[in-house]
Protein backbone atom coordinates (compact mmCIF):
# COMPACT_ATOMS: atom_id res chain seq x y z
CA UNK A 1 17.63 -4.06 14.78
CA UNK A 2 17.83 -1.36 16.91
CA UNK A 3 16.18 -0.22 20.65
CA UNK A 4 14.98 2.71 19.24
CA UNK A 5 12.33 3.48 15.72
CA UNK A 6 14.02 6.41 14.34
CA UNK A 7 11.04 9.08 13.31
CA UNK A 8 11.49 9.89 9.46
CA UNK A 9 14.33 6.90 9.00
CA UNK A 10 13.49 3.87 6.71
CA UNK A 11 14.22 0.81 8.73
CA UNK A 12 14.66 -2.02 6.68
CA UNK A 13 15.19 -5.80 7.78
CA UNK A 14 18.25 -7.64 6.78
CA UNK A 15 18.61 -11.17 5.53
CA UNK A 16 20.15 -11.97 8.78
CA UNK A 17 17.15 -10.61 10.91
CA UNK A 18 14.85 -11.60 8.44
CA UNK A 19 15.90 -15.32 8.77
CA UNK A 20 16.03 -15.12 12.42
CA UNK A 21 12.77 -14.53 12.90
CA UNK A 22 12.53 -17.34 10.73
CA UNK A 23 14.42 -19.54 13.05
CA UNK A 24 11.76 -18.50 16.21
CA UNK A 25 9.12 -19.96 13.88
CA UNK A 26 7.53 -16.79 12.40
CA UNK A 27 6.15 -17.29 8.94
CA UNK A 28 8.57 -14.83 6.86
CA UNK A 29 9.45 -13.98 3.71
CA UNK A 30 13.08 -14.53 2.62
CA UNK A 31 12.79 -12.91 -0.68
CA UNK A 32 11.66 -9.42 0.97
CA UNK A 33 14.37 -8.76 3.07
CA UNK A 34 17.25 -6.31 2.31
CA UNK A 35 21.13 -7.79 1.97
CA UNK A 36 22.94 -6.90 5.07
CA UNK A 37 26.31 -4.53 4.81
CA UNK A 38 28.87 -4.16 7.33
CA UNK A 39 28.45 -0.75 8.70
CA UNK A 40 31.00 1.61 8.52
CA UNK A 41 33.59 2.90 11.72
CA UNK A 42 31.88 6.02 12.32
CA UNK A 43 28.01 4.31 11.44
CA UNK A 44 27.41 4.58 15.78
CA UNK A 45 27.96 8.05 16.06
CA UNK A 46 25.74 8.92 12.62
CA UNK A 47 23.15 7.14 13.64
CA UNK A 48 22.14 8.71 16.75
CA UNK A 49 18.12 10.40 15.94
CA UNK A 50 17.69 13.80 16.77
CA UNK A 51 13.97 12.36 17.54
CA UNK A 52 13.46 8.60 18.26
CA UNK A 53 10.71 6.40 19.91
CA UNK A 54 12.22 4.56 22.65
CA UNK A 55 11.68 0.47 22.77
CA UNK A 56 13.22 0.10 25.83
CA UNK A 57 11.51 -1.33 29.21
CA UNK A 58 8.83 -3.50 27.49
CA UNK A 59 9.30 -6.32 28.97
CA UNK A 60 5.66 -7.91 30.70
CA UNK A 61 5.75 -7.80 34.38
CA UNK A 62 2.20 -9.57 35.19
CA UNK A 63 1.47 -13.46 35.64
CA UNK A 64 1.43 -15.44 32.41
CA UNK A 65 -1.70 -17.07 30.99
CA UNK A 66 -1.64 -19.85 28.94
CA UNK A 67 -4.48 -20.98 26.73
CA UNK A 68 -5.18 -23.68 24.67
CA UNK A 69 -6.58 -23.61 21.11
CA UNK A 70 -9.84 -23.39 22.14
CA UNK A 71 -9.46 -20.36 24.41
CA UNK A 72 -9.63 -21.87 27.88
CA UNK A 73 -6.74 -21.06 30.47
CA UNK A 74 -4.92 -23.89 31.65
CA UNK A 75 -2.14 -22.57 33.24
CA UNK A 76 -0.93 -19.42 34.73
CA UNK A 77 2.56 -18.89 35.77
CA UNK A 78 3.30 -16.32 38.33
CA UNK A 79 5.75 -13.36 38.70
């Protein structure tokens, strides 16, 4: 996985990613995902988009709200 969706570029998921979603309890499917290669030496330089969509900075900055099943908060946590 990359920082960055590269406009144009097919992005697929390897088995590694794939699984570790897995292992952060998302419901996934194994049989989907693509086998994972080493990349190549030179495979950093390559790679760099002419165009990309940035993914960086998105981390949330606000208070927290937790809710329970039934939709009612019952507990925020602060900055």
């Amino acid at each position: 996985m990359t920082p960055y969706q590269a406009i144009g570029e097919r992005e697929p998921l390897s088995l590694i990613t794939v699984q570790s979603l897995a292992d952060l309890g998302y419901a996934v499917k194994v049989g989907l995902a693509e086998w994972y290669q080493l990349p190549q030496p030179d495979a950093a330089a390559r790679a760099a988009p002419a165009r990309a969509i940035p993914y960086g900075d998105d981390i949330l900055r606000g208070p927290i709200t937790v809710v329970d099943p039934d939709g009612r908060v019952v507990r925020v946590i602060p900055n």
